[in-house]
N, C-alpha and C. Protein backbone atom coordinates (compact mmCIF):
# COMPACT_ATOMS: atom_id res chain seq x y z
N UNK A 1 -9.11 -29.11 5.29
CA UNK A 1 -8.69 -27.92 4.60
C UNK A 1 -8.53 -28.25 3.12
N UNK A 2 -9.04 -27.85 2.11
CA UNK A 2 -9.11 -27.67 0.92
C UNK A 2 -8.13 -27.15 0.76
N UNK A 3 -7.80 -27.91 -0.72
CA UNK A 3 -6.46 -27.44 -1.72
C UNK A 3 -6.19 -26.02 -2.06
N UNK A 4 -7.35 -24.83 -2.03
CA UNK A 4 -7.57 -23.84 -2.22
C UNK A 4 -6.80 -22.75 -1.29
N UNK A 5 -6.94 -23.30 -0.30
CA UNK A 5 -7.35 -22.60 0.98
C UNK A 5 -5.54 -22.82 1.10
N UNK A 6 -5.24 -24.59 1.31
CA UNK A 6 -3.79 -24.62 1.64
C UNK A 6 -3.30 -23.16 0.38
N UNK A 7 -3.03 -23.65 -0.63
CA UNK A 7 -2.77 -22.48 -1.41
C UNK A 7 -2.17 -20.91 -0.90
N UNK A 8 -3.56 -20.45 -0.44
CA UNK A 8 -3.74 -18.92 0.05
C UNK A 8 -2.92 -19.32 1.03
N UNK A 9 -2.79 -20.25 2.05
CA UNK A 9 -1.78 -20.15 3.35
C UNK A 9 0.05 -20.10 2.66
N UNK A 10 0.10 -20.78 1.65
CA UNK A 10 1.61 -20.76 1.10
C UNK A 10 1.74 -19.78 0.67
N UNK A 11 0.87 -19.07 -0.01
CA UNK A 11 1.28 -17.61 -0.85
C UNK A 11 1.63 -17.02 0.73
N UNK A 12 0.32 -16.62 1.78
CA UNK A 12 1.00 -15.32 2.96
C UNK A 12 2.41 -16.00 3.46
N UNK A 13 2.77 -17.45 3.61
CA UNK A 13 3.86 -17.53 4.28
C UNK A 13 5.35 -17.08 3.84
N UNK A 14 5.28 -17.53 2.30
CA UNK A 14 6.17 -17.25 1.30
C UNK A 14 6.03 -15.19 0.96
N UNK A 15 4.99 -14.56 1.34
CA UNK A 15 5.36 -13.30 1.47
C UNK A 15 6.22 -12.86 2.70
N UNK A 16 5.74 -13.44 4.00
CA UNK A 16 5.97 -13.29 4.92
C UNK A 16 8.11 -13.05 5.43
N UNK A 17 8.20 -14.59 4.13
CA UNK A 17 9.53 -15.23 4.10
C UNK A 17 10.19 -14.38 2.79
N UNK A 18 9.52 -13.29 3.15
CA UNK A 18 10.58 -12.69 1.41
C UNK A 18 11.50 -12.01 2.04
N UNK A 19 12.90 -12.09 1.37
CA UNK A 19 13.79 -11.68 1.57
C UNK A 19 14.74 -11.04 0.30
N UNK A 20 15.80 -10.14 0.52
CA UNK A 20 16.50 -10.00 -0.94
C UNK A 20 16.96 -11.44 -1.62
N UNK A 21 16.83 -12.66 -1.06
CA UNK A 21 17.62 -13.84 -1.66
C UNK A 21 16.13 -14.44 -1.67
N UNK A 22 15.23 -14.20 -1.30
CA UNK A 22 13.64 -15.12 -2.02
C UNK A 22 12.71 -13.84 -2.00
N UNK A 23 12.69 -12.64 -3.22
CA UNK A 23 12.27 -11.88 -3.16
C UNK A 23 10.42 -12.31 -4.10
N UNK A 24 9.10 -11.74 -3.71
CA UNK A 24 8.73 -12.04 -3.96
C UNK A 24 8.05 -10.63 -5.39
N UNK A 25 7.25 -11.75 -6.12
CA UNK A 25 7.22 -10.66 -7.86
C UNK A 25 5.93 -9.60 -7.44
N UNK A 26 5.60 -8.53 -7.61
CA UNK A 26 4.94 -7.61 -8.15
C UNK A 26 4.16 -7.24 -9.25
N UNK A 27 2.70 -7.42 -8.71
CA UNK A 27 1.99 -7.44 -10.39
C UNK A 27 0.65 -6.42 -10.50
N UNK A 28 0.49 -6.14 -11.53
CA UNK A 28 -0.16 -4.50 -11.66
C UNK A 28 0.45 -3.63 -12.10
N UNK A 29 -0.36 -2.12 -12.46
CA UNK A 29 -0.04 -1.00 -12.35
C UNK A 29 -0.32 0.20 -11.87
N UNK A 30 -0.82 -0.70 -10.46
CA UNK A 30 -1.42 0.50 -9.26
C UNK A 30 -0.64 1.09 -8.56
N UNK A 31 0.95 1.04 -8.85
CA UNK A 31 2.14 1.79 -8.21
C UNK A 31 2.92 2.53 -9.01
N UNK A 32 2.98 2.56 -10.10
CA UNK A 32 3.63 3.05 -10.90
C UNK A 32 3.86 4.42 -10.64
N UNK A 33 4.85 4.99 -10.92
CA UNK A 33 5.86 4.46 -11.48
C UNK A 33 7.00 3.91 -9.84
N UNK A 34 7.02 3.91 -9.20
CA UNK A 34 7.65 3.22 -8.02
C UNK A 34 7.93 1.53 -8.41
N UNK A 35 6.59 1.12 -8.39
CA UNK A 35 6.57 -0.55 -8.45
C UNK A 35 5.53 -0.85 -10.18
N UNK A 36 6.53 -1.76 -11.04
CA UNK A 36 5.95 -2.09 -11.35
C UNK A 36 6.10 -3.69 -12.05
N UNK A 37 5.03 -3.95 -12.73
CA UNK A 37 4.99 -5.53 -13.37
C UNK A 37 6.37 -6.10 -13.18
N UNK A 38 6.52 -7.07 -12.50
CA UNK A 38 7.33 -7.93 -12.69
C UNK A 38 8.48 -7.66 -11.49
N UNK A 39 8.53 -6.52 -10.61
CA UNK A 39 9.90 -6.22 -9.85
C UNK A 39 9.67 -7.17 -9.16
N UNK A 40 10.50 -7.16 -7.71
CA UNK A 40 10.80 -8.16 -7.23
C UNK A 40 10.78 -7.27 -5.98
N UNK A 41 9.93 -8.01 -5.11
CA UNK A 41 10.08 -6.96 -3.70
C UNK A 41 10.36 -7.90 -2.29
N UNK A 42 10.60 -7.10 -1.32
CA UNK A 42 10.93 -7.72 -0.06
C UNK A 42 9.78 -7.08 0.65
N UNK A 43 9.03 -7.82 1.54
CA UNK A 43 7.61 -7.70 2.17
C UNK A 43 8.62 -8.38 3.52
N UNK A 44 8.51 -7.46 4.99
CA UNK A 44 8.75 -7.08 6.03
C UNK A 44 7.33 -7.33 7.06
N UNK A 45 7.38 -8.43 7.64
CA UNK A 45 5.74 -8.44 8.43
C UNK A 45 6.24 -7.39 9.42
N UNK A 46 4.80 -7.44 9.60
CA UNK A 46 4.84 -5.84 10.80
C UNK A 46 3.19 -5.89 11.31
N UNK A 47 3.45 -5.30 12.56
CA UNK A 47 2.30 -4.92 12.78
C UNK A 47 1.50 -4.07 13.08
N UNK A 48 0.38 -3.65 13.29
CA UNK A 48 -0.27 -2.59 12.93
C UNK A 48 0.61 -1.30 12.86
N UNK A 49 0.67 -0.91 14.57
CA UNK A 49 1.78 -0.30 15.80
C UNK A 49 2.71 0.28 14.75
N UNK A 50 3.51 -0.78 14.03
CA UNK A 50 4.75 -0.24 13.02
C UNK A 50 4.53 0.06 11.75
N UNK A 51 3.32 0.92 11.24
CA UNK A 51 2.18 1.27 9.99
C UNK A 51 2.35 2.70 10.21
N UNK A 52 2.96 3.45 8.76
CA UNK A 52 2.98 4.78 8.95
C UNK A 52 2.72 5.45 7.80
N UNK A 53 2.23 6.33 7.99
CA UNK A 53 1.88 7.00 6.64
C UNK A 53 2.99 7.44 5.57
N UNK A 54 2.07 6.40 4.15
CA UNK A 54 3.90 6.64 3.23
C UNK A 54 4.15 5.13 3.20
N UNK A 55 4.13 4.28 3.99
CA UNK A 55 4.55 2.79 3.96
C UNK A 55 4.12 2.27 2.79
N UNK A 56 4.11 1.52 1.99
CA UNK A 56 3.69 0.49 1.08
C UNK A 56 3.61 -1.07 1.91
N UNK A 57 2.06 -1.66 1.88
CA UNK A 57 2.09 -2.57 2.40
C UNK A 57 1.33 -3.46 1.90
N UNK A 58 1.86 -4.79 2.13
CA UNK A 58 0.80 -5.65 1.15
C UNK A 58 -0.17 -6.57 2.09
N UNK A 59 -1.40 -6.70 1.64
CA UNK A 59 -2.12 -7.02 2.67
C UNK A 59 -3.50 -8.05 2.50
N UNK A 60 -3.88 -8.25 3.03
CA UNK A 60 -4.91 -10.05 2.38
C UNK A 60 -6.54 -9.04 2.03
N UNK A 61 -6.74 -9.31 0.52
CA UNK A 61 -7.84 -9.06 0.00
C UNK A 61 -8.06 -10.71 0.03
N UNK A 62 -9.06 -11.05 0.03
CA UNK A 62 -9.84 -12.45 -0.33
C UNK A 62 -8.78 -13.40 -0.84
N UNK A 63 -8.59 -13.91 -2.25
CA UNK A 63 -7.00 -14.67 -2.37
C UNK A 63 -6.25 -13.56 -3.07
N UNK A 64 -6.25 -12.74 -2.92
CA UNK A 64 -5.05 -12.00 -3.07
C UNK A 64 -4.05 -11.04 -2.28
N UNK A 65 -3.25 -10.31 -3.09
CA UNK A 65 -2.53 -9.82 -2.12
C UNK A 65 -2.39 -8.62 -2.39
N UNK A 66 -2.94 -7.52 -2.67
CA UNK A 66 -2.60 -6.22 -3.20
C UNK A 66 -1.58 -5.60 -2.51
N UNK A 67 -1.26 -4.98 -3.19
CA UNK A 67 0.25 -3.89 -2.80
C UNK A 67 -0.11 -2.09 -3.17
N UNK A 68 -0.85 -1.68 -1.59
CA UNK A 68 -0.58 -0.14 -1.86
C UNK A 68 0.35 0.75 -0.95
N UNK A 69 -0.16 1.99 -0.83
CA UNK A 69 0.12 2.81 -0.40
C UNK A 69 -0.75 3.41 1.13
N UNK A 70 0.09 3.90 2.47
CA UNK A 70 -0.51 3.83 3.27
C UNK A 70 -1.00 5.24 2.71
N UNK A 71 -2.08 6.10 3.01
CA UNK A 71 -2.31 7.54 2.85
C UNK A 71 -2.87 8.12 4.40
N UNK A 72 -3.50 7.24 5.05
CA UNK A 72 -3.76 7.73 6.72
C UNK A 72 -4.11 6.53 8.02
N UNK A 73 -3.11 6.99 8.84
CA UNK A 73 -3.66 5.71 9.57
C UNK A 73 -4.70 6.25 11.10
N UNK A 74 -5.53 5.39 11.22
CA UNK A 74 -6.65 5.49 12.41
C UNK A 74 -6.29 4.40 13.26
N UNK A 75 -5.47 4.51 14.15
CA UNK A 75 -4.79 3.52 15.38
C UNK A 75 -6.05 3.61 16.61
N UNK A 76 -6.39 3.96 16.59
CA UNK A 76 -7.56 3.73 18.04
C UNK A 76 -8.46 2.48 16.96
N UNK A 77 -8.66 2.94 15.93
CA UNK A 77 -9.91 2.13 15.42
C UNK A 77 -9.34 0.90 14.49
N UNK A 78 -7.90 1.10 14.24
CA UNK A 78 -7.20 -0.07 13.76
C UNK A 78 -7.67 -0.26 12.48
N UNK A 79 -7.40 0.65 11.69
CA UNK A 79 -7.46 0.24 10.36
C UNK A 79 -6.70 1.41 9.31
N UNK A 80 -5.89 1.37 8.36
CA UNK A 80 -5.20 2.02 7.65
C UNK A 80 -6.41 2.58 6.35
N UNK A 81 -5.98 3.99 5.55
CA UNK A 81 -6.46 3.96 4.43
C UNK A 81 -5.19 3.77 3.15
N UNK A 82 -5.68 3.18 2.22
CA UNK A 82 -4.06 2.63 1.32
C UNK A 82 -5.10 3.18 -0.56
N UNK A 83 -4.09 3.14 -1.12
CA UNK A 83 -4.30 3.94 -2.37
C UNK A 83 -3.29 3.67 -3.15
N UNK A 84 -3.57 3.13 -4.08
CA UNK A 84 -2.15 3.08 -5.36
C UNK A 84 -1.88 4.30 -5.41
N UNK A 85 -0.51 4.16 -6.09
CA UNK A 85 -0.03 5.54 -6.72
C UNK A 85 -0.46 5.96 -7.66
N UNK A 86 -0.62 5.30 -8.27
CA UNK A 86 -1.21 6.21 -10.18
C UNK A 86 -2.61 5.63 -9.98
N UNK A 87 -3.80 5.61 -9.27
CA UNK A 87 -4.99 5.35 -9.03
C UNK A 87 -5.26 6.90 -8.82
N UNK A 88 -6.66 6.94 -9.34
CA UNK A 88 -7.39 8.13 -8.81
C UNK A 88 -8.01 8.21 -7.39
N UNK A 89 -8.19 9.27 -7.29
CA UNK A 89 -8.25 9.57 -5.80
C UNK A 89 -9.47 9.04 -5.12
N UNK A 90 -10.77 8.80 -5.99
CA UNK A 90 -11.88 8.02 -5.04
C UNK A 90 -11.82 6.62 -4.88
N UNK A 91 -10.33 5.86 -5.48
CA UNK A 91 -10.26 4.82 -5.40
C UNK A 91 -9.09 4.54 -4.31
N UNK A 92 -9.93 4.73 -2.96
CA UNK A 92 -9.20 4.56 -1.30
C UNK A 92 -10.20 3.55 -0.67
N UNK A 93 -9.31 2.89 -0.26
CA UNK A 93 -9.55 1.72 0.42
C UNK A 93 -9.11 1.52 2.20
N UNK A 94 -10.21 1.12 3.08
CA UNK A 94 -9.94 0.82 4.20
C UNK A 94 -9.48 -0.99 4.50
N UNK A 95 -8.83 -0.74 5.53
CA UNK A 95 -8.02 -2.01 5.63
C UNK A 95 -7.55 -2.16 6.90
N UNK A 96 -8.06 -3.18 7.59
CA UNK A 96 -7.60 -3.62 9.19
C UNK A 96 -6.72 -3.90 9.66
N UNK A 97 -5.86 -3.63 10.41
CA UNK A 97 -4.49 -4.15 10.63
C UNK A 97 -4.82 -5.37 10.59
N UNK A 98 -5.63 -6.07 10.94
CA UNK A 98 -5.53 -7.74 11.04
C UNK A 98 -5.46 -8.44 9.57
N UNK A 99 -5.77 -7.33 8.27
CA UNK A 99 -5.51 -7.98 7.38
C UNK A 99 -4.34 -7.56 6.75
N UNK A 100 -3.27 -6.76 7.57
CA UNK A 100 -2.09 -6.56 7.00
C UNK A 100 -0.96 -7.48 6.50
N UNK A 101 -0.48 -7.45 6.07
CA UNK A 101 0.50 -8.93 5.96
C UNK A 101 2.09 -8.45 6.04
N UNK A 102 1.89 -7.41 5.41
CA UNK A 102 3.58 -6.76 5.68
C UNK A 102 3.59 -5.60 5.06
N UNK A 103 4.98 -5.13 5.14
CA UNK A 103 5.58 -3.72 4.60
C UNK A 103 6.30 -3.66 3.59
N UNK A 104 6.42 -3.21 2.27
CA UNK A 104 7.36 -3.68 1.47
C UNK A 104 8.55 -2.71 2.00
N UNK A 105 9.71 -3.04 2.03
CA UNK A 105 11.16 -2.41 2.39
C UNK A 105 11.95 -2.46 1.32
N UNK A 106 11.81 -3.07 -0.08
CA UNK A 106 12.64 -2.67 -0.76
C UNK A 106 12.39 -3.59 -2.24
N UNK A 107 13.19 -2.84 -3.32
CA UNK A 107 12.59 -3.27 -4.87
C UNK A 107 13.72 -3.35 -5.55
N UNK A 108 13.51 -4.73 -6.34
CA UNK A 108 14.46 -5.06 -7.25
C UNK A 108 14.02 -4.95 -8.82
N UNK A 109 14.88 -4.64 -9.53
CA UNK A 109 14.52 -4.17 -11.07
C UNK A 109 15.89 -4.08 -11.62
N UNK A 110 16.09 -4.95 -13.03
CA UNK A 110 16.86 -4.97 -14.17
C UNK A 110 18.40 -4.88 -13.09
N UNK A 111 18.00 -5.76 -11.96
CA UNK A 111 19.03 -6.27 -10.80
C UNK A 111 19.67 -5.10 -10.36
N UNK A 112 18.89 -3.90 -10.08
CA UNK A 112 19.33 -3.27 -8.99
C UNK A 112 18.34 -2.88 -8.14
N UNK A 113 18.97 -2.54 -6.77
CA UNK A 113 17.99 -2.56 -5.74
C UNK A 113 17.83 -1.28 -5.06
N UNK A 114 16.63 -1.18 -4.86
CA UNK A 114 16.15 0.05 -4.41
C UNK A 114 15.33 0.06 -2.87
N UNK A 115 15.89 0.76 -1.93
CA UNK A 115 15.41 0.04 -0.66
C UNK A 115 14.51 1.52 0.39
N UNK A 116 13.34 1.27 0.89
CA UNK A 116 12.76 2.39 1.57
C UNK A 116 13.77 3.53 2.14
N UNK A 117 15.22 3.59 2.14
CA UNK A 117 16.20 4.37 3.02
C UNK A 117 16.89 5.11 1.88
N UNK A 118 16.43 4.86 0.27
CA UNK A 118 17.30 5.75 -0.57
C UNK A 118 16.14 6.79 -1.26
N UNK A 119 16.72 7.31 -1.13
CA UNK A 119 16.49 8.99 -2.03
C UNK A 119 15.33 8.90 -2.57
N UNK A 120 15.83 8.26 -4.12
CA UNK A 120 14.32 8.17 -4.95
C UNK A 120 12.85 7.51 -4.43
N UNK A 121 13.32 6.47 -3.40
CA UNK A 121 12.00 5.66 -2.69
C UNK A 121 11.24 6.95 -1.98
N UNK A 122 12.26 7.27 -0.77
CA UNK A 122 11.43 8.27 0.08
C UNK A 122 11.22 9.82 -0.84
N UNK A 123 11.37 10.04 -2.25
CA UNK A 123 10.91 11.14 -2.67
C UNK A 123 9.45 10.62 -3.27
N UNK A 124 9.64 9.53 -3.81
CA UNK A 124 8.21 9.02 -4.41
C UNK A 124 7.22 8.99 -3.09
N UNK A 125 7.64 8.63 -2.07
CA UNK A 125 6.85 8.27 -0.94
C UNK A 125 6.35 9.86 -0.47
N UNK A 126 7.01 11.02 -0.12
CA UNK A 126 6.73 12.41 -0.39
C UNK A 126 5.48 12.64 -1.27
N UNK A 127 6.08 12.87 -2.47
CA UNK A 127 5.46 12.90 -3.72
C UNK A 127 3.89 12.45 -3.62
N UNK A 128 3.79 11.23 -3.20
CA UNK A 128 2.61 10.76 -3.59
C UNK A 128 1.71 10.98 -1.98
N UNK A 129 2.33 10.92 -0.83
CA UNK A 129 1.20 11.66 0.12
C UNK A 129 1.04 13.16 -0.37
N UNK A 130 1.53 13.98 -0.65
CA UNK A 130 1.42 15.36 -0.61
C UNK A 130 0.20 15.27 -1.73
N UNK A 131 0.16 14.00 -3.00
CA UNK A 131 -1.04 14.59 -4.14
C UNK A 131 -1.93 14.07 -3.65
N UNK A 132 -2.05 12.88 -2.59
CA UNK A 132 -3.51 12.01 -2.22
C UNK A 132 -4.43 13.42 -0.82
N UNK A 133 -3.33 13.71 -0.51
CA UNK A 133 -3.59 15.21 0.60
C UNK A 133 -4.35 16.14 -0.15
N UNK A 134 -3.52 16.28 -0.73
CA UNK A 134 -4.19 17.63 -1.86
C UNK A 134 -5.59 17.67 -2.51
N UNK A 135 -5.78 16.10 -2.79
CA UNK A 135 -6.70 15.58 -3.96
C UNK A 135 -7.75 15.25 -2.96
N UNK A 136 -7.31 15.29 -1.99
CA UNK A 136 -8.01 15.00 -0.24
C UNK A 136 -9.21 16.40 -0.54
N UNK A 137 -8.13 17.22 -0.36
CA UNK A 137 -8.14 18.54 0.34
C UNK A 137 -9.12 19.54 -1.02
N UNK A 138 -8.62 19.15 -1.94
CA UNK A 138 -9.92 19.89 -3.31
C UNK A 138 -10.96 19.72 -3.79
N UNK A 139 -11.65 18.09 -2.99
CA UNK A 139 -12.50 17.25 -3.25
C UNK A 139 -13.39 17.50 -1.65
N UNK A 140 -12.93 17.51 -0.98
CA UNK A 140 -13.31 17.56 0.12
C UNK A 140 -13.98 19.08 1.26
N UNK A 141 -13.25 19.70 1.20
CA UNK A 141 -13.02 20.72 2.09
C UNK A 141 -13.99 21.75 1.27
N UNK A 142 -14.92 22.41 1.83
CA UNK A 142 -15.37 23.69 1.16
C UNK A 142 -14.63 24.95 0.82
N UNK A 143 -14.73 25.30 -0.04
CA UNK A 143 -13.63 26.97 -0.69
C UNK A 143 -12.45 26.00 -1.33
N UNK A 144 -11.97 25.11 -1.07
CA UNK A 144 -10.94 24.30 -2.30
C UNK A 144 -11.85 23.58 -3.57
N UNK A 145 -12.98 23.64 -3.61
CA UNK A 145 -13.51 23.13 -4.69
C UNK A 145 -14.42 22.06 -4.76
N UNK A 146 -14.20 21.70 -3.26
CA UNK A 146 -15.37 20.29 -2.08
C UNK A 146 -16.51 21.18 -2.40
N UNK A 147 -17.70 20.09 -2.14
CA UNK A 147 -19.03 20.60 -1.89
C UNK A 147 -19.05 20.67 -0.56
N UNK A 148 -20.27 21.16 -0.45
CA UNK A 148 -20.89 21.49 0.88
C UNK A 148 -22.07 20.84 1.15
N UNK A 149 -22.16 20.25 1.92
CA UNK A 149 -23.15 19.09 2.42
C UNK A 149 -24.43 20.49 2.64
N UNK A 150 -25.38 19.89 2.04
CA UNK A 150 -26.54 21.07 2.43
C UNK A 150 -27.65 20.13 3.33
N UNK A 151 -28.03 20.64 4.23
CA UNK A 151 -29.20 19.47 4.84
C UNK A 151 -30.33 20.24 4.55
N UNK A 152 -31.35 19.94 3.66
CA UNK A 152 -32.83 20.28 3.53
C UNK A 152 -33.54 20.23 4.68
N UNK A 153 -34.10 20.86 4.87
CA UNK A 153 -35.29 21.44 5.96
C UNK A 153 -36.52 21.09 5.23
């Protein structure tokens, strides 16, 4: 096993092991305004089964670890769709439960903590399915502003 590789195994374990007393950092600004540069979050492993729409979960891209947003989950076929928050809407991503790594449950900033069970979390979590729905739903659907698939003859 290459030095590389050990690497990528310490980063998932040390997510795995985050806790409010070894919280791990947050980087980007694909959550904003919820999560951003520098907070400090607690990542909750979980598995597929416990994946719900609205979750924030961080999950194994190649060596990294992105942190989105769940927007729909497909449980027969086992794979979530996830979306930053302040990302535009054709930028949705599919993702296997097997490459899930966890759930974030809660955010630290300028040392106070903000945890999936208070107010402002679950209004942002609201908030942002209802615009990825919408942005779903005006892009998509015919008479909201979707095209219409025409098949030539």
């Amino acid at each position: 096993m290459d030095h590389e590789h050990r690497h990528i195994i310490a980063k998932e374990l040390q997510l795995l092991a985050s806790s409010s007393r070894r919280p791990v950092y947050f980087h980007g600004e694909t959550m904003l305004p919820l999560l951003m540069e520098g907070d400090q979050l607690v990542v909750r492993a979980v598995q597929g089964s416990g994946i719900s729409c609205g979750d924030i979960i961080t999950y194994r891209f190649d060596d990294k670890f992105p942190t989105r947003r769940v927007i729909f989950v497909n449980r027969p076929k086992q794979y979530v769709i996830i979306k930053g928050d302040s990302m535009d809407h054709a930028l949705e991503y599919h993702v296997s439960f097997s490459e899930i790594l966890g759930k974030v449950t809660a955010r630290r900033r300028n040392d106070m903590w903000l945890t999936e069970n208070d107010l402002a979390w679950r209004r942002a979590t609201r908030f942002n399915l209802l615009r990825s729905w919408w942005r779903w739903l005006i892009t998509m659907v015919p008479g909201f502003g979707g095209r219409r698939r025409v098949r030539s003859v």
